[in-house]
N, C-alpha and C. Protein backbone atom coordinates (compact mmCIF):
# COMPACT_ATOMS: atom_id res chain seq x y z
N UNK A 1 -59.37 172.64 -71.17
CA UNK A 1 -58.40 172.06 -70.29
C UNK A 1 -58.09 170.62 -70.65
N UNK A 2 -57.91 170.58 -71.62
CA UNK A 2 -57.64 168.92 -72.13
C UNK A 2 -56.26 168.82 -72.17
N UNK A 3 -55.48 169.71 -72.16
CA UNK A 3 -53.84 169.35 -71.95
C UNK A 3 -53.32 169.38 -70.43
N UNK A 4 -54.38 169.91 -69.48
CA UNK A 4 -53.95 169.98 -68.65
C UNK A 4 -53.19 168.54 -67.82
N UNK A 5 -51.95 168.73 -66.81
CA UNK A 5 -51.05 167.50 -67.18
C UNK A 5 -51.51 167.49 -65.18
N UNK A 6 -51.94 168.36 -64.54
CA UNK A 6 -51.99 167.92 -63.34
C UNK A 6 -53.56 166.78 -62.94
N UNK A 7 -54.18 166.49 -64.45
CA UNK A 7 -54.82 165.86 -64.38
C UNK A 7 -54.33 164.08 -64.20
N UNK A 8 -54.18 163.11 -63.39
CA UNK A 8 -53.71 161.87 -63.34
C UNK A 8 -54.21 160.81 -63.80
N UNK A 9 -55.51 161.32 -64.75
CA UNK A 9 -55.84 160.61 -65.76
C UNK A 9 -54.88 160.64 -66.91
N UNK A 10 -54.19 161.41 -67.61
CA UNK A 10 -53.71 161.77 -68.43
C UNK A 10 -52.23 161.22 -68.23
N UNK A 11 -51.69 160.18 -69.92
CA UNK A 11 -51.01 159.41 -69.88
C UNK A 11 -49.60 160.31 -69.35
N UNK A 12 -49.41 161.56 -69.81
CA UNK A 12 -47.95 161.97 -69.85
C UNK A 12 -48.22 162.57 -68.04
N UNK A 13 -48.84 162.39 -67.47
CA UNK A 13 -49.27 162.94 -65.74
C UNK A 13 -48.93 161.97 -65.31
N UNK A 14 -49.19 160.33 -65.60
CA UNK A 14 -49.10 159.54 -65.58
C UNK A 14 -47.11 159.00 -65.54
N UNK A 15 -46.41 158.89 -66.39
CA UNK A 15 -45.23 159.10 -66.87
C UNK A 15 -44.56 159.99 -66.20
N UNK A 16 -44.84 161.29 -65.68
CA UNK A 16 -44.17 161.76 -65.27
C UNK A 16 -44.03 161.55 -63.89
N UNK A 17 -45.05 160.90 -63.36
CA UNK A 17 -45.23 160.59 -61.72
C UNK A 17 -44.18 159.42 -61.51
N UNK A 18 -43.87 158.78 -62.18
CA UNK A 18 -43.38 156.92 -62.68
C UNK A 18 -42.00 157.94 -62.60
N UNK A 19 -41.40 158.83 -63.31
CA UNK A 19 -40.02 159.60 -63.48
C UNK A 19 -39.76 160.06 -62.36
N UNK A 20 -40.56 161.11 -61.57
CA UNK A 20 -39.99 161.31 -60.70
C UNK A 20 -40.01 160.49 -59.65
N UNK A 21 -41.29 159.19 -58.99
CA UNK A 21 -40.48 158.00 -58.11
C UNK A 21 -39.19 157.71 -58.86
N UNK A 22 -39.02 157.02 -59.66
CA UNK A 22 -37.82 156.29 -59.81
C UNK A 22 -36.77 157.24 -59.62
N UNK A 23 -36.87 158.94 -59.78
CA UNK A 23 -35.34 159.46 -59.49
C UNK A 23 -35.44 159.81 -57.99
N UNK A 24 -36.84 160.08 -57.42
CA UNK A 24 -36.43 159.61 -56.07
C UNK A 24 -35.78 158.65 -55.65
N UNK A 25 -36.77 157.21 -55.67
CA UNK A 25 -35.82 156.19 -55.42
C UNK A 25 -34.75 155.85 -55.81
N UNK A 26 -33.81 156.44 -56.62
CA UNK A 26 -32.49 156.11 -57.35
C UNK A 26 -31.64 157.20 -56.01
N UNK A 27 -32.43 158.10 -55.98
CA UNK A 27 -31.73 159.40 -54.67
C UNK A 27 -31.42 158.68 -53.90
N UNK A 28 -32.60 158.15 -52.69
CA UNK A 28 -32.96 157.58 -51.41
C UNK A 28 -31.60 156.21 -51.43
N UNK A 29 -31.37 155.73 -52.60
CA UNK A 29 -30.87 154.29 -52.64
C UNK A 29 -28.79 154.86 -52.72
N UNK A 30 -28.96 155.79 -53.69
CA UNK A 30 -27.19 156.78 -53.21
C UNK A 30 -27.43 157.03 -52.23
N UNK A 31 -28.35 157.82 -51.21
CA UNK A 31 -28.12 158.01 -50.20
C UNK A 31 -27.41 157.00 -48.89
N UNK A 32 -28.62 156.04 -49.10
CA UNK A 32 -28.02 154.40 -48.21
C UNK A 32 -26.97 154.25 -48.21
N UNK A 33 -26.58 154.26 -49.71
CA UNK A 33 -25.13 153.29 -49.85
C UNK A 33 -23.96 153.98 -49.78
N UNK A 34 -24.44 155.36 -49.41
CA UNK A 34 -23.26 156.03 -49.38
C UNK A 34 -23.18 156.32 -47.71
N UNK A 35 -24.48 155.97 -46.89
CA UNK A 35 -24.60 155.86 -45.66
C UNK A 35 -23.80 154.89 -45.20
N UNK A 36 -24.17 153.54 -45.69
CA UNK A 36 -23.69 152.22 -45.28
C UNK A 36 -22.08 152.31 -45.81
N UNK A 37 -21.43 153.14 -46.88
CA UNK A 37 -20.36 153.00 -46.57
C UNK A 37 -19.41 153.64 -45.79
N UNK A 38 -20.43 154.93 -45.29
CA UNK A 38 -19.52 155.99 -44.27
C UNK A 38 -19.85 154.97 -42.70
N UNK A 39 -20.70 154.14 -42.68
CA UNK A 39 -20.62 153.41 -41.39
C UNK A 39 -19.56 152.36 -41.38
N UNK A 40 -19.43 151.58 -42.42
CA UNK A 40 -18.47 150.82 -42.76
C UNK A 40 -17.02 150.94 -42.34
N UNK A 41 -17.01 151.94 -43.44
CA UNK A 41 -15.73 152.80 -43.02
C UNK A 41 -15.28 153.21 -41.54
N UNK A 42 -16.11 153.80 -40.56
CA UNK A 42 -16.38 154.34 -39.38
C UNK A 42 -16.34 153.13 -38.49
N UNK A 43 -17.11 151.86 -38.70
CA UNK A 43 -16.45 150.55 -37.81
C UNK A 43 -15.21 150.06 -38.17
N UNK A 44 -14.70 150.02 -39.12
CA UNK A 44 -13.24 149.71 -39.69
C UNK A 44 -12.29 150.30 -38.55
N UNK A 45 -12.14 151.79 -38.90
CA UNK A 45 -11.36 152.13 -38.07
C UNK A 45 -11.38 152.22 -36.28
N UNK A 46 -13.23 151.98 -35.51
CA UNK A 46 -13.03 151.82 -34.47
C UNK A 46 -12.38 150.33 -34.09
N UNK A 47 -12.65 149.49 -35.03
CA UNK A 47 -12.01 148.19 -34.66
C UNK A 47 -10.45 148.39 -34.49
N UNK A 48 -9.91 148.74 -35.40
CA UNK A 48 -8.55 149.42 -35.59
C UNK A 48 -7.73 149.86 -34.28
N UNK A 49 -8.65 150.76 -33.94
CA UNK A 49 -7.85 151.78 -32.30
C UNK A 49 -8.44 151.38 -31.50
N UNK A 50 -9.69 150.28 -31.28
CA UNK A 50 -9.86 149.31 -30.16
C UNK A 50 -8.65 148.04 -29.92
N UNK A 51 -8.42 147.23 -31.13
CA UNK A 51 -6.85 146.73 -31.22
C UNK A 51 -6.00 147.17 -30.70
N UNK A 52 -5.28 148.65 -31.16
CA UNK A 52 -4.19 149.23 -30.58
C UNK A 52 -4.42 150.07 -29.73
N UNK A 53 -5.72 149.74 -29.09
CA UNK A 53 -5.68 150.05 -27.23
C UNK A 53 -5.82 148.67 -26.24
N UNK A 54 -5.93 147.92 -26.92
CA UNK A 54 -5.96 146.73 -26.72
C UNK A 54 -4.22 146.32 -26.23
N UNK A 55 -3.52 146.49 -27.45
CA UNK A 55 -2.29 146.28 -27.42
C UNK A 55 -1.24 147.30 -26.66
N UNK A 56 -1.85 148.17 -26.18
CA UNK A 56 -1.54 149.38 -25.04
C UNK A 56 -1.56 148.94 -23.86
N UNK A 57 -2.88 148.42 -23.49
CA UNK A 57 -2.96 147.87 -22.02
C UNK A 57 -1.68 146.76 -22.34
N UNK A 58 -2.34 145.78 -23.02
CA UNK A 58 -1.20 144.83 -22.78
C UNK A 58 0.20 145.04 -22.52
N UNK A 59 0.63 145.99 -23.28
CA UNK A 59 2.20 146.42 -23.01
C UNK A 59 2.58 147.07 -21.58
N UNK A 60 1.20 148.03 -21.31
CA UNK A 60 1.50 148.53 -20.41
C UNK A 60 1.34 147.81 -18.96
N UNK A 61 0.90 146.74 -18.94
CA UNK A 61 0.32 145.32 -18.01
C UNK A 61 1.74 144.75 -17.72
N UNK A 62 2.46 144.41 -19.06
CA UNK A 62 3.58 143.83 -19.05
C UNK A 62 4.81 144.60 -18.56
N UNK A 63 4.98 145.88 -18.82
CA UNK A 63 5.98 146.90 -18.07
C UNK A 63 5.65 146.68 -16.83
N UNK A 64 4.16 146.45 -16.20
CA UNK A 64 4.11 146.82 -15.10
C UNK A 64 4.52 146.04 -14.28
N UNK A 65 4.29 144.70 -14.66
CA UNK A 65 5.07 143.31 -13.89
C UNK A 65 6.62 143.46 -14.20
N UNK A 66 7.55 143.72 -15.32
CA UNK A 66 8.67 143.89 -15.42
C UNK A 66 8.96 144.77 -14.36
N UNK A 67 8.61 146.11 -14.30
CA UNK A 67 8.61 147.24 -12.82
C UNK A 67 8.39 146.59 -11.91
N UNK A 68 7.56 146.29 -11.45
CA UNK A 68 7.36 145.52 -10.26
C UNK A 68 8.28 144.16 -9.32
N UNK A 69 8.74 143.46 -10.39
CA UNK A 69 9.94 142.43 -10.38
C UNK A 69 10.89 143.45 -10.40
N UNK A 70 11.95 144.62 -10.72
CA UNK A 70 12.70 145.24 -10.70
C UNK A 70 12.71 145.61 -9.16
N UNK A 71 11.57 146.27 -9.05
CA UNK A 71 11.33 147.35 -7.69
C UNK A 71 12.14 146.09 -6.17
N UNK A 72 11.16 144.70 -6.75
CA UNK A 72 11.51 144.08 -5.73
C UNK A 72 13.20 143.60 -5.58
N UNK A 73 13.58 143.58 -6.61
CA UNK A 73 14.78 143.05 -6.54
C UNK A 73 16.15 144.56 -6.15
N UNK A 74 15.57 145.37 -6.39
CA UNK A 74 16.16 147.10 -5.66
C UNK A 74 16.09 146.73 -4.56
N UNK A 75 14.56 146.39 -3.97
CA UNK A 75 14.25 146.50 -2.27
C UNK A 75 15.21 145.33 -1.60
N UNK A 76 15.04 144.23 -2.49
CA UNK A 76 16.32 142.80 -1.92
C UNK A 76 17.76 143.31 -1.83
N UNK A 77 18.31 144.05 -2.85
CA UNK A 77 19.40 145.07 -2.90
C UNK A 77 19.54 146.17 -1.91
N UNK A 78 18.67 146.58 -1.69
CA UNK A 78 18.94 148.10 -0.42
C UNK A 78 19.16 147.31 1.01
N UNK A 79 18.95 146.15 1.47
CA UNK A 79 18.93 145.43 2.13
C UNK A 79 20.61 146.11 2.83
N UNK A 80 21.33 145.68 1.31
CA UNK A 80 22.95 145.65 1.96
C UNK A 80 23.48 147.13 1.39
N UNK A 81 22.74 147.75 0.48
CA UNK A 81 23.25 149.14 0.47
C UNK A 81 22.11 150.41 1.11
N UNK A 82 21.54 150.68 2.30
CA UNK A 82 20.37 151.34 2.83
C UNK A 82 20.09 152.93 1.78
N UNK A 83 21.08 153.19 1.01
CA UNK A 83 20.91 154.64 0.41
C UNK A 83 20.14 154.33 -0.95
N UNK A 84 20.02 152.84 -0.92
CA UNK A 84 19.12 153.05 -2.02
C UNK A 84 17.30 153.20 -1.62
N UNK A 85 17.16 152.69 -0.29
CA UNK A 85 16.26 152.85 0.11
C UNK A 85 15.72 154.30 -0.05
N UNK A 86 16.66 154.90 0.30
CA UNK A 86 16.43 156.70 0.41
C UNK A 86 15.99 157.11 -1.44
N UNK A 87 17.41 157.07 -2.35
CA UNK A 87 17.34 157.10 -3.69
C UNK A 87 15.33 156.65 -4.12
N UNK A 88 15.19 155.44 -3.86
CA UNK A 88 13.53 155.08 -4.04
C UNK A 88 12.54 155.20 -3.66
N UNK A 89 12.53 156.11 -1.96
CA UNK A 89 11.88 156.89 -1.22
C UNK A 89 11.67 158.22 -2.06
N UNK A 90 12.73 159.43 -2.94
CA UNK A 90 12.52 159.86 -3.73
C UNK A 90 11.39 160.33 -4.25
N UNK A 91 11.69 159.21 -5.22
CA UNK A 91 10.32 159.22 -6.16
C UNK A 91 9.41 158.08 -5.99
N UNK A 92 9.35 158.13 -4.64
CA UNK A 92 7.81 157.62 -4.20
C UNK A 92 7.50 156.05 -3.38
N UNK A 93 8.78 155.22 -4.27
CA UNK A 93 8.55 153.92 -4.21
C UNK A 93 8.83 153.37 -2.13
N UNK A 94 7.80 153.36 -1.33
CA UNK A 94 8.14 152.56 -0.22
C UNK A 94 8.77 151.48 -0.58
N UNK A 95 10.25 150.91 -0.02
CA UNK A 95 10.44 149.75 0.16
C UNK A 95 10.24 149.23 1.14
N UNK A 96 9.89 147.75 1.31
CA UNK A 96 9.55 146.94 2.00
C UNK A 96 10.50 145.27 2.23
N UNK A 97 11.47 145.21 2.61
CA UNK A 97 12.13 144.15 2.18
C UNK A 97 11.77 143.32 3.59
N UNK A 98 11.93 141.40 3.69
CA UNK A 98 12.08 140.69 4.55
C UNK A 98 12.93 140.97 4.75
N UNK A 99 13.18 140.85 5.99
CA UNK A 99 14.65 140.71 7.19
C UNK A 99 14.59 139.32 6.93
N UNK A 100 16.12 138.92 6.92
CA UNK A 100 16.72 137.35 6.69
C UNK A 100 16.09 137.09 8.35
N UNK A 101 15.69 135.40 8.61
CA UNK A 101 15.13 134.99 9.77
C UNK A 101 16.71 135.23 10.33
N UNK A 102 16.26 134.82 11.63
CA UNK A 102 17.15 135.25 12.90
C UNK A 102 17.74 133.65 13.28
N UNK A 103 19.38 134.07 13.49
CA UNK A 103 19.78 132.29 13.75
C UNK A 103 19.83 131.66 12.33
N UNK A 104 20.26 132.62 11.25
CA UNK A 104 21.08 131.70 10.15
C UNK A 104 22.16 131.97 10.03
């Protein structure tokens, strides 16, 4: 048994242990970096559609005050035409307008 190679005395048992760490570790190290770039990649784009939900609210924040300034200026309007009151009763919108004070 002098060739035998599962002996780890023996230089080429030796050599071959040294070959296969290093193509492990050459594995383990593609693995990472191909980890770290599918995470990479994967925060890229949540940053991305966190932005343009970002920029969603905002727009939709801003319609909502534009609507809202509209609605009121309908309700200042139905004042002198009452069928629009009805027309915005409709679809949902209560109006609410001040009555002009009394004695102007």
């Amino acid at each position: 048994m002098e060739n035998d190679i599962s002996d780890l005395s023996h230089p080429e048992a030796h050599s071959s242990l040294v070959i296969l760490f290093l193509i492990l570790s050459l594995s383990a190290l593609i693995g990472l970096l191909s980890f770290s770039a599918y995470l990479y990649k994967s925060n890229s784009m949540l940053k991305a559609q966190r932005n343009q939900q970002i920029e969603q609210v905002q727009r939709v924040d801003q319609t909502e005050r534009l609507l809202q300034s509209m609605l009121q200026d309908c309700a200042n309007y139905s004042t002198a035409y009452p069928e629009l009151r009805t027309i915005l009763g409709k679809y949902g919108f209560s109006v609410q307008v001040a009555q002009p004070a009394a004695g102007k």
